[in-house]
Structure formats: structure tokens, C-alpha cells
PDB file of N, CA and C in Angstrom:
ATOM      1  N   UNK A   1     -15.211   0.524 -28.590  1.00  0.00           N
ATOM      2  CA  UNK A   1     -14.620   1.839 -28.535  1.00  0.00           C
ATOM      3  C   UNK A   1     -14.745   2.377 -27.102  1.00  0.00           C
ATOM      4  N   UNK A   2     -13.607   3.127 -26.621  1.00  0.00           N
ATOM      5  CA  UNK A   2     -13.728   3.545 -25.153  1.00  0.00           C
ATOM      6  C   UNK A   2     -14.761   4.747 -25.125  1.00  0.00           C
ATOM      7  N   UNK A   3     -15.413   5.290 -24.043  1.00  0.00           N
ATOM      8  CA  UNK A   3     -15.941   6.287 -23.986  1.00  0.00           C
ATOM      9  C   UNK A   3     -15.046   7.280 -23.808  1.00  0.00           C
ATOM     10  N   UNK A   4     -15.636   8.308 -24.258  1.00  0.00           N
ATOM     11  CA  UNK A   4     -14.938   9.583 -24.127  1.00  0.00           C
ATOM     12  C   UNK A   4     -14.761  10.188 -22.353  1.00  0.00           C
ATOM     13  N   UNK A   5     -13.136  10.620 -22.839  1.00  0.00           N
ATOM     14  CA  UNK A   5     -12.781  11.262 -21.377  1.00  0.00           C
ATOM     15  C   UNK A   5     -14.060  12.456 -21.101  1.00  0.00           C
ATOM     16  N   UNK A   6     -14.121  12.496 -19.958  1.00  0.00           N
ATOM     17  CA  UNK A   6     -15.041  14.100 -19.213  1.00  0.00           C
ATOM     18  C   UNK A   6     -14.052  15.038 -18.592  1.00  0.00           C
ATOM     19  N   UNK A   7     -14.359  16.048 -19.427  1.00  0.00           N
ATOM     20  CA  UNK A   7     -13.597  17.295 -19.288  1.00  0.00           C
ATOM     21  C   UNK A   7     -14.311  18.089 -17.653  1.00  0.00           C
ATOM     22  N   UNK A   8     -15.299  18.193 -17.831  1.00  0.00           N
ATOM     23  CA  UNK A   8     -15.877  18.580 -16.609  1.00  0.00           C
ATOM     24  C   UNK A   8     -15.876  17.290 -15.386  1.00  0.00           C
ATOM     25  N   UNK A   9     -15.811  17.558 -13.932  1.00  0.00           N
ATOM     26  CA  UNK A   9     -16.225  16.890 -12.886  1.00  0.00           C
ATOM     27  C   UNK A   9     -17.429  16.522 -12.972  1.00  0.00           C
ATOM     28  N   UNK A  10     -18.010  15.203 -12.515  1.00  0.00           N
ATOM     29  CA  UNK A  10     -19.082  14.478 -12.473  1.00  0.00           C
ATOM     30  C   UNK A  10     -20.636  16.043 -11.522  1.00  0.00           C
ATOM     31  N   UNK A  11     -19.643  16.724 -10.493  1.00  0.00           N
ATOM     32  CA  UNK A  11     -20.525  16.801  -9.727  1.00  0.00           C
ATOM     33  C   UNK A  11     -20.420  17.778  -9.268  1.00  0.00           C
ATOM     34  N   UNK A  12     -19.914  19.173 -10.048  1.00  0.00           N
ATOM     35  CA  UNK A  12     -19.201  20.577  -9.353  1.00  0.00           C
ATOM     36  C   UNK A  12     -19.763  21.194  -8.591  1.00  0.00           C
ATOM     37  N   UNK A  13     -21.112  21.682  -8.271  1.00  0.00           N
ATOM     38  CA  UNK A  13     -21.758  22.050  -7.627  1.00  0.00           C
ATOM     39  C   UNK A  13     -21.691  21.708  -6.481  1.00  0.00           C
ATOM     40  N   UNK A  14     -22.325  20.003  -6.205  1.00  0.00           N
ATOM     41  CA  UNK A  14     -22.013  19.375  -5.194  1.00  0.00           C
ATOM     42  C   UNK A  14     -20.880  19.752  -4.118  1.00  0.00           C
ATOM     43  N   UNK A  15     -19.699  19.193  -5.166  1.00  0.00           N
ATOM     44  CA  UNK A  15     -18.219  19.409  -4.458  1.00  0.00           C
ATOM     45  C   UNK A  15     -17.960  20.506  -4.015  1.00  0.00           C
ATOM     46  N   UNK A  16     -18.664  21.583  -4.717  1.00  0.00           N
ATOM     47  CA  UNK A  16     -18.256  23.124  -4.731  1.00  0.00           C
ATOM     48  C   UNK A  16     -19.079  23.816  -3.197  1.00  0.00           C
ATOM     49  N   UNK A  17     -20.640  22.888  -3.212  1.00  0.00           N
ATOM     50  CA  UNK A  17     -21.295  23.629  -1.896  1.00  0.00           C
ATOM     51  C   UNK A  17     -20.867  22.544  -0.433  1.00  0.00           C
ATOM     52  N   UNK A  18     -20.162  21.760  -0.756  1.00  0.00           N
ATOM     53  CA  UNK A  18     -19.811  20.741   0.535  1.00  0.00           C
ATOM     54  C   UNK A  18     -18.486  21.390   1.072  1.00  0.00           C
ATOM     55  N   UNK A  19     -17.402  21.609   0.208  1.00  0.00           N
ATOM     56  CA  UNK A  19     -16.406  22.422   0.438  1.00  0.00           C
ATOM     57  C   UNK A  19     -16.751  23.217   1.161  1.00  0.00           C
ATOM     58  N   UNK A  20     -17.265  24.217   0.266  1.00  0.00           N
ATOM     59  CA  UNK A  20     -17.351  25.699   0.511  1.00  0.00           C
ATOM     60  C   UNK A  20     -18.671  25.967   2.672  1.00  0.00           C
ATOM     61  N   UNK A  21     -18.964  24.615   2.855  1.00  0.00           N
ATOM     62  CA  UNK A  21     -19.465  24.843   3.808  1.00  0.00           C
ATOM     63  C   UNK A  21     -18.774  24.236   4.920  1.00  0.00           C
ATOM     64  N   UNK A  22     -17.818  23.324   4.449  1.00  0.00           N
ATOM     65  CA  UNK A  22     -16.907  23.119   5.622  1.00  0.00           C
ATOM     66  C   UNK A  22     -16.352  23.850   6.193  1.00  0.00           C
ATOM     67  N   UNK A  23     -15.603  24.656   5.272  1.00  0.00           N
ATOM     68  CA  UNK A  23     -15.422  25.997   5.046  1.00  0.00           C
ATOM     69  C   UNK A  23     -15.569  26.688   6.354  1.00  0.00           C
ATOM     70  N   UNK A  24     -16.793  27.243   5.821  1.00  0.00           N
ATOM     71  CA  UNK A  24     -16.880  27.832   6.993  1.00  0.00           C
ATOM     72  C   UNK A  24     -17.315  27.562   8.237  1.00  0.00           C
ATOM     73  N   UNK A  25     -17.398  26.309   8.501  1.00  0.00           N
ATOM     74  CA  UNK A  25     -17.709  25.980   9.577  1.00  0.00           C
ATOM     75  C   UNK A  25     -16.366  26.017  10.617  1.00  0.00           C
ATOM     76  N   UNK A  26     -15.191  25.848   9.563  1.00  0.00           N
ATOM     77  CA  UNK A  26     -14.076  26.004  10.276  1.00  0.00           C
ATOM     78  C   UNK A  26     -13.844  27.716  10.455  1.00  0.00           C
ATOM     79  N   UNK A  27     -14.034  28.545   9.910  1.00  0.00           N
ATOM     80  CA  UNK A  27     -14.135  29.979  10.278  1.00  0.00           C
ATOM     81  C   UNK A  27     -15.064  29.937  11.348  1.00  0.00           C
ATOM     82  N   UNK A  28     -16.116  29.683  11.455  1.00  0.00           N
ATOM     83  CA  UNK A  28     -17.155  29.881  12.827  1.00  0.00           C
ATOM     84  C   UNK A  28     -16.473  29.521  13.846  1.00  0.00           C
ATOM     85  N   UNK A  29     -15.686  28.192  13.839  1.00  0.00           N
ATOM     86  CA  UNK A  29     -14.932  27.216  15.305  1.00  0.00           C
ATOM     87  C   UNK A  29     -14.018  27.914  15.409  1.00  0.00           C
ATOM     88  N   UNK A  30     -13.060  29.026  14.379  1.00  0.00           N
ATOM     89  CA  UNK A  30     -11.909  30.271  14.563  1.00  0.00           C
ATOM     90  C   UNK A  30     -12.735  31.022  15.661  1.00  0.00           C
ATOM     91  N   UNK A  31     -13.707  31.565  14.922  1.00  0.00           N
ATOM     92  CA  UNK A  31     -14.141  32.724  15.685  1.00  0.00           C
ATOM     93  C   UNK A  31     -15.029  32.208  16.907  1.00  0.00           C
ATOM     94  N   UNK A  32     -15.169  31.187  17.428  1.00  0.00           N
ATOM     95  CA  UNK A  32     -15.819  31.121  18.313  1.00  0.00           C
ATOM     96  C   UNK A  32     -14.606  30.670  19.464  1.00  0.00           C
ATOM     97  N   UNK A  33     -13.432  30.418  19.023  1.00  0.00           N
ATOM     98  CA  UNK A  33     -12.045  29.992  19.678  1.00  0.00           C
ATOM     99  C   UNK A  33     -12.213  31.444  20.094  1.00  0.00           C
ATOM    100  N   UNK A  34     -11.694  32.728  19.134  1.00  0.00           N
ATOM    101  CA  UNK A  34     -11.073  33.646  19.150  1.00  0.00           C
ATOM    102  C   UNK A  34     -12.040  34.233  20.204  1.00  0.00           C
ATOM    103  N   UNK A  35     -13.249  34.387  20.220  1.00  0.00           N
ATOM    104  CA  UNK A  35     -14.388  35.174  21.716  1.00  0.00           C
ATOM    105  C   UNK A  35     -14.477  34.380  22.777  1.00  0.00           C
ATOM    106  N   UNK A  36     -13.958  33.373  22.635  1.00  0.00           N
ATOM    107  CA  UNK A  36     -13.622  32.730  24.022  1.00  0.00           C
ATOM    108  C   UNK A  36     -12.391  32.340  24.721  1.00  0.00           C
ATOM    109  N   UNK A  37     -11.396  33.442  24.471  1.00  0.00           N
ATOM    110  CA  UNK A  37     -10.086  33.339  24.456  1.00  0.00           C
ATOM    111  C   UNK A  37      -9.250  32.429  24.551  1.00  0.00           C
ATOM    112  N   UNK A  38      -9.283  31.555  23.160  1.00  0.00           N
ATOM    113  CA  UNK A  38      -8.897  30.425  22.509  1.00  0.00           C
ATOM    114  C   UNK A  38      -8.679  29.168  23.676  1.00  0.00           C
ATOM    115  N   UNK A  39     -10.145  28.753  24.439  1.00  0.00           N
ATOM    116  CA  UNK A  39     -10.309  28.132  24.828  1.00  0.00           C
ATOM    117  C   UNK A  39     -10.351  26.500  24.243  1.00  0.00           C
ATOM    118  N   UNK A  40     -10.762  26.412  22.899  1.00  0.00           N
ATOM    119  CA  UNK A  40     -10.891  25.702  22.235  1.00  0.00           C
ATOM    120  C   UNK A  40      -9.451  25.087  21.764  1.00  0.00           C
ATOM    121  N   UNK A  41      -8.267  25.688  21.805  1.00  0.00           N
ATOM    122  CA  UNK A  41      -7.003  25.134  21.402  1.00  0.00           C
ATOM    123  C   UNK A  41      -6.367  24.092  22.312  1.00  0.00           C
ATOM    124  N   UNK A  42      -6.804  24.337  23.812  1.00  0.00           N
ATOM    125  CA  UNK A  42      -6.266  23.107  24.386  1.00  0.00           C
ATOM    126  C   UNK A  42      -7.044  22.090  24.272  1.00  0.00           C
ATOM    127  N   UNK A  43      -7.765  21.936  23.531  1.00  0.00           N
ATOM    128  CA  UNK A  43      -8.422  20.732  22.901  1.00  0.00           C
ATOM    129  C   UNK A  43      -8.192  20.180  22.057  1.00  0.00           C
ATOM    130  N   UNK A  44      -6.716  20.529  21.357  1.00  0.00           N
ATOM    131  CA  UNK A  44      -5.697  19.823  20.444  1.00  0.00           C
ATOM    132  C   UNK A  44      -5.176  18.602  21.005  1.00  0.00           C
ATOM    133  N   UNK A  45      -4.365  18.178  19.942  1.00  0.00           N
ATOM    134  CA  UNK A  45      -3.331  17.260  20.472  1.00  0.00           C
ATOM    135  C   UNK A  45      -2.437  17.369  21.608  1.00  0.00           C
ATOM    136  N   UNK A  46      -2.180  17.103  22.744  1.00  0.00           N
ATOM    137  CA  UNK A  46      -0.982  17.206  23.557  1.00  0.00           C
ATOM    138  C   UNK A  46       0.260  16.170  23.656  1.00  0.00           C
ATOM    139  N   UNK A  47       0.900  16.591  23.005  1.00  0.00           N
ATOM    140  CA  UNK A  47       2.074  15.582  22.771  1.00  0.00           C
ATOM    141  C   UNK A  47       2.638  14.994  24.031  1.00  0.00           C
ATOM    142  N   UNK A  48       3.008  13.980  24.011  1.00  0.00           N
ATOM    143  CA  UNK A  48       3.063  13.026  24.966  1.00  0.00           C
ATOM    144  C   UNK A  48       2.344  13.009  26.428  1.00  0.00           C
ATOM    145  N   UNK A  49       1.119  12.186  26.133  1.00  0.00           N
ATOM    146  CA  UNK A  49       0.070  12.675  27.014  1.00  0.00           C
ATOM    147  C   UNK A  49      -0.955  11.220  26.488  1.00  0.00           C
ATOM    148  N   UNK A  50      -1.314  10.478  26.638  1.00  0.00           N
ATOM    149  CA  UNK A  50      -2.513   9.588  26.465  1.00  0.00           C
ATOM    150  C   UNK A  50      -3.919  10.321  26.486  1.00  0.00           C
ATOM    151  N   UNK A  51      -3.816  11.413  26.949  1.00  0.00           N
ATOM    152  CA  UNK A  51      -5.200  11.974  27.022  1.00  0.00           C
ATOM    153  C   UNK A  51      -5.415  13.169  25.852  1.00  0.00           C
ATOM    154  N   UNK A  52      -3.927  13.305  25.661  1.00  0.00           N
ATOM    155  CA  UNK A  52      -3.832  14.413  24.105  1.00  0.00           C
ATOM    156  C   UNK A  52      -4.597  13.672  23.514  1.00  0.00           C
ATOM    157  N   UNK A  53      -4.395  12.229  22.846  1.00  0.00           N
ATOM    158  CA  UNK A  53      -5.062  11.796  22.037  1.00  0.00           C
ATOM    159  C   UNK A  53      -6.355  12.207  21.985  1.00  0.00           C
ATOM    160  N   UNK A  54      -7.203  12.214  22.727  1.00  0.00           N
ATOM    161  CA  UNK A  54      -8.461  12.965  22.140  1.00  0.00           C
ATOM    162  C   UNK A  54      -8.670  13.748  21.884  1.00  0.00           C
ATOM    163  N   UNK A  55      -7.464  15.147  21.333  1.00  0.00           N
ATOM    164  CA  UNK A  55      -7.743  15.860  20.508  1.00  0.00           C
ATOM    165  C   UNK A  55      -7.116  15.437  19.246  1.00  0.00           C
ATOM    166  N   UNK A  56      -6.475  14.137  18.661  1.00  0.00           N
ATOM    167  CA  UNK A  56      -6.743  13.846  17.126  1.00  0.00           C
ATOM    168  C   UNK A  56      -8.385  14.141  16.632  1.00  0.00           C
ATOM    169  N   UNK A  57      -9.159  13.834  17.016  1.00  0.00           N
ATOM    170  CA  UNK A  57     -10.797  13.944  16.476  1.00  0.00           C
ATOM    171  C   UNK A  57     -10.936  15.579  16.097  1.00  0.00           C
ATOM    172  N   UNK A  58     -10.359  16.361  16.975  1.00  0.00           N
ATOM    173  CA  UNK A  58     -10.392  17.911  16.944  1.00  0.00           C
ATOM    174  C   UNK A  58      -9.334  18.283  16.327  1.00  0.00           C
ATOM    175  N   UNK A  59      -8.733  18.357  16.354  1.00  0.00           N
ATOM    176  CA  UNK A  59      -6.808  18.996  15.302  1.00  0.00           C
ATOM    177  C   UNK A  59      -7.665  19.267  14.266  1.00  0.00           C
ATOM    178  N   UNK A  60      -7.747  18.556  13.093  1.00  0.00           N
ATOM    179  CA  UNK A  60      -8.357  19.854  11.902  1.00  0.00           C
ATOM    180  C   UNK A  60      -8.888  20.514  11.881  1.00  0.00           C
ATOM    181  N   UNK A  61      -9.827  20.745  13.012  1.00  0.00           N
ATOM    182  CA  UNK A  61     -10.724  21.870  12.811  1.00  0.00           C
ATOM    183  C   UNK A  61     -10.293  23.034  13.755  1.00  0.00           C
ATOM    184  N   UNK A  62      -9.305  22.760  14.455  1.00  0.00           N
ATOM    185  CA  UNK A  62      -8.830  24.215  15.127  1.00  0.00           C
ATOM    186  C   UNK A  62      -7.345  24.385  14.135  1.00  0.00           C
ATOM    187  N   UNK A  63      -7.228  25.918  14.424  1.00  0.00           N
ATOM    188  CA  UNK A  63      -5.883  26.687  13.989  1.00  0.00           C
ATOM    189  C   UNK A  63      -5.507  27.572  15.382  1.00  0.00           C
ATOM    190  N   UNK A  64      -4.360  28.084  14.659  1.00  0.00           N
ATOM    191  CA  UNK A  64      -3.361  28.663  15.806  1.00  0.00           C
ATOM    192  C   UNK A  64      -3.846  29.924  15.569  1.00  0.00           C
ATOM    193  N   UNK A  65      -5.169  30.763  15.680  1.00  0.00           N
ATOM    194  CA  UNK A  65      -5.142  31.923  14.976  1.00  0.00           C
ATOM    195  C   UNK A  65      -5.653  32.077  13.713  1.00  0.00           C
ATOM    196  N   UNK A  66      -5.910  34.101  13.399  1.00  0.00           N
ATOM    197  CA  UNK A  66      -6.921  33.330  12.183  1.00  0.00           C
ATOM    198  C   UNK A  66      -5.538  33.745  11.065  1.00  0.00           C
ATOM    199  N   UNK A  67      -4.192  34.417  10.948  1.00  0.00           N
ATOM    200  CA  UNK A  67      -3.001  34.034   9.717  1.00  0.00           C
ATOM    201  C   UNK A  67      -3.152  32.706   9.231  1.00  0.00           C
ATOM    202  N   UNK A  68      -3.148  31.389  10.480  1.00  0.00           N
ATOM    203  CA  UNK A  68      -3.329  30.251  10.391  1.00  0.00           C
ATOM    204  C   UNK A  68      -3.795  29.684   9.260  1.00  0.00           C
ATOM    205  N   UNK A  69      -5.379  30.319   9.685  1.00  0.00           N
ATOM    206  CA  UNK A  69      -6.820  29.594   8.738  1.00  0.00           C
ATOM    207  C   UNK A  69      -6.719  30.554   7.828  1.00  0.00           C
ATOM    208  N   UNK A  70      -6.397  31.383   7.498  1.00  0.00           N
ATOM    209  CA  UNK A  70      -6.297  31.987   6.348  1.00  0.00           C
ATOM    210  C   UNK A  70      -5.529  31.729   5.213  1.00  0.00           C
ATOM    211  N   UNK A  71      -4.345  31.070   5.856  1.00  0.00           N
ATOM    212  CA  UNK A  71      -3.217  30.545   5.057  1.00  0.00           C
ATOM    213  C   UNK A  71      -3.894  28.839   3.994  1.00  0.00           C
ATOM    214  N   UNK A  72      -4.518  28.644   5.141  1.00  0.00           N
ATOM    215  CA  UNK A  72      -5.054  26.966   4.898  1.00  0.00           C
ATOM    216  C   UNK A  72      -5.844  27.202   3.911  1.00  0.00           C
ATOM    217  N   UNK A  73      -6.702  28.007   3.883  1.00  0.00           N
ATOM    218  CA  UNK A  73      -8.317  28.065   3.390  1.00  0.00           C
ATOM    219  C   UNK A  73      -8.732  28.451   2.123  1.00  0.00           C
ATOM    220  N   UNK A  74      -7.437  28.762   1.061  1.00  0.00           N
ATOM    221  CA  UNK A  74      -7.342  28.762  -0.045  1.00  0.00           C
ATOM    222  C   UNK A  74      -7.168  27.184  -0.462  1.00  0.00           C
ATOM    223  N   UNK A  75      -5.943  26.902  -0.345  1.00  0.00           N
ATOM    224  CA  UNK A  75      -5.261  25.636  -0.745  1.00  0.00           C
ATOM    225  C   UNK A  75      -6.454  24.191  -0.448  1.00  0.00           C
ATOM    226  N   UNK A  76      -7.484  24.468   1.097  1.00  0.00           N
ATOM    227  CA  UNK A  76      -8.129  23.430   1.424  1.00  0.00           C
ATOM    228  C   UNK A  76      -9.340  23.540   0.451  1.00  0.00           C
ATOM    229  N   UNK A  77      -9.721  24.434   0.001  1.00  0.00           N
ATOM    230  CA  UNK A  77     -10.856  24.905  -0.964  1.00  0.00           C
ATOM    231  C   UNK A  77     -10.094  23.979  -2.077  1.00  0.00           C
ATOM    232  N   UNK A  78      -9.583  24.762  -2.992  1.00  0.00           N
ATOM    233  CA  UNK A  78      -8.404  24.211  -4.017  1.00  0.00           C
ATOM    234  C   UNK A  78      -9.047  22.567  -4.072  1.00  0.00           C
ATOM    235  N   UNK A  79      -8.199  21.915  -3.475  1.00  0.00           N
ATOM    236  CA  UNK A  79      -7.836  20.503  -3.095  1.00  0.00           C
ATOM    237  C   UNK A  79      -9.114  19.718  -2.506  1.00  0.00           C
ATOM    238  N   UNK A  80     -10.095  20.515  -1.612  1.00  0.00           N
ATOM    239  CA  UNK A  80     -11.045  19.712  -1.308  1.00  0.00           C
ATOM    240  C   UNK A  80     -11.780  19.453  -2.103  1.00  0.00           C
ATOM    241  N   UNK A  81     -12.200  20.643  -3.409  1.00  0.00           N
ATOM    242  CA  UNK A  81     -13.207  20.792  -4.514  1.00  0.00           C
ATOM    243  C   UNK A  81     -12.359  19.872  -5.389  1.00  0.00           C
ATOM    244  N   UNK A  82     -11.645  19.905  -5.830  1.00  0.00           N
ATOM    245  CA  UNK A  82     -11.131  18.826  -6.676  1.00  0.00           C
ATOM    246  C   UNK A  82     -10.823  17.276  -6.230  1.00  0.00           C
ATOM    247  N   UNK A  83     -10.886  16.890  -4.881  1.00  0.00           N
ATOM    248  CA  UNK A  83     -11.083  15.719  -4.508  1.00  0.00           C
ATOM    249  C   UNK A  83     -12.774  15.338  -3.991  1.00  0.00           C
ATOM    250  N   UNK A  84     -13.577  16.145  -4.092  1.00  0.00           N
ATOM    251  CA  UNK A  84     -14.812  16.062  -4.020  1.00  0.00           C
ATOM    252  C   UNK A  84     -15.617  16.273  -5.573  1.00  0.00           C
ATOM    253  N   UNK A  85     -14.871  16.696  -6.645  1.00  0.00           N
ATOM    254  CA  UNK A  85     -15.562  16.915  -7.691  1.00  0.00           C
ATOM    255  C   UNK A  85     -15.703  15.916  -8.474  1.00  0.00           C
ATOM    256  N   UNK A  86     -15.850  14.518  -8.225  1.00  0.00           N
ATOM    257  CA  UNK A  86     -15.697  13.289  -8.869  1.00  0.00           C
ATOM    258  C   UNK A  86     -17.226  12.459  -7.945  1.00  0.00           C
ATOM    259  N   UNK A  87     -17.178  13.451  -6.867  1.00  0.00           N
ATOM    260  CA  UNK A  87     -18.625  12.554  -6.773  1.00  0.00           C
ATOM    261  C   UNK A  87     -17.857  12.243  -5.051  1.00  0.00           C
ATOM    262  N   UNK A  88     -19.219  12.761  -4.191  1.00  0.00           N
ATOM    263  CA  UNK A  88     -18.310  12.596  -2.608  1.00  0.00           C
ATOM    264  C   UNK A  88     -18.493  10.902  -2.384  1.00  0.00           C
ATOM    265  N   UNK A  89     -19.360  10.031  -2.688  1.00  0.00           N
ATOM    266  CA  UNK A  89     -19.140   8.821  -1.936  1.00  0.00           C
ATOM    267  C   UNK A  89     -17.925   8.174  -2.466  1.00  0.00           C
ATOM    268  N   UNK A  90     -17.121   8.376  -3.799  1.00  0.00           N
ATOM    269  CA  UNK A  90     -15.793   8.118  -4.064  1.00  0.00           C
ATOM    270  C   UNK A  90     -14.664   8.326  -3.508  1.00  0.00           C
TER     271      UNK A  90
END
């Protein structure tokens, strides 16, 4: 006989305090852009540039502003907790 499906995530808490602290770590790197008059953005990608490339490593964690991260930071909650609620080494 199969085991029974799980209605709950293996690990909500978990998923819920790993999220929720990425989180804000990306609000801190906003606001620490935003008091240093978004010094931190040319540390993005620069399109056609060999040296842009080293801001792929940085691109997710900066925004254009905080509309930006505000817009994101529902949906990344959302989606991160439910792809983390199965257990993070999965």
C-alpha cells in the first residue's frame, strides 16, 4: 500500500525562517544602496562589457529602487517558501 500523501510541507518553519531572512537581507543591501547614493547598482550587470560579467554574482540582490523590491518581495516570499518547504537540501 502507498503511503499517504502530506498535506503539510516537510519543513515550514525552516523554509519560512530561511526565506523570510533572505529577505531581508535584500532590504538591508536596498537600503544600504539607497544611503550611499546607489553606489551599489553599478555593480550590476553591464551589458556588453566582459567585466559586466561580474556583476551576474550580484544582479539578484540589487534592485532599481525600493517600488522595485517591493514589487519582488511578495511573490519571492510566495515562491521561495514553497520551493524551500520540502526541505532546503532538495
Amino acid at each position: 500500500m502507498a503511503p499517504a500523501a502530506r498535506v503539510f510541507p516537510a519543513r515550514p518553519l525552516q523554509a519560512l525562517a530561511t526565506i523570510l531572512s533572505f529577505t531581508m537581507v535584500l532590504w538591508v543591501v536596498e537600503f544600504y544602496d539607497q544611503m550611499t547614493g546607489e553606489r551599489l547598482d553599478a555593480d550590476g550587470i553591464v551589458p556588453r562589457s566582459v567585466d559586466g560579467l561580474e556583476g551576474i554574482v550580484w544582479a539578484p540582490l540589487l534592485h532599481a529602487g525600493w517600488p522595485h523590491l517591493i514589487a519582488n518581495t511578495l511573490p519571492f516570499v510566495v515562491f521561495g517558501f514553497l520551493v524551500l518547504a520540502n526541505g532546503i537540501g532538495r
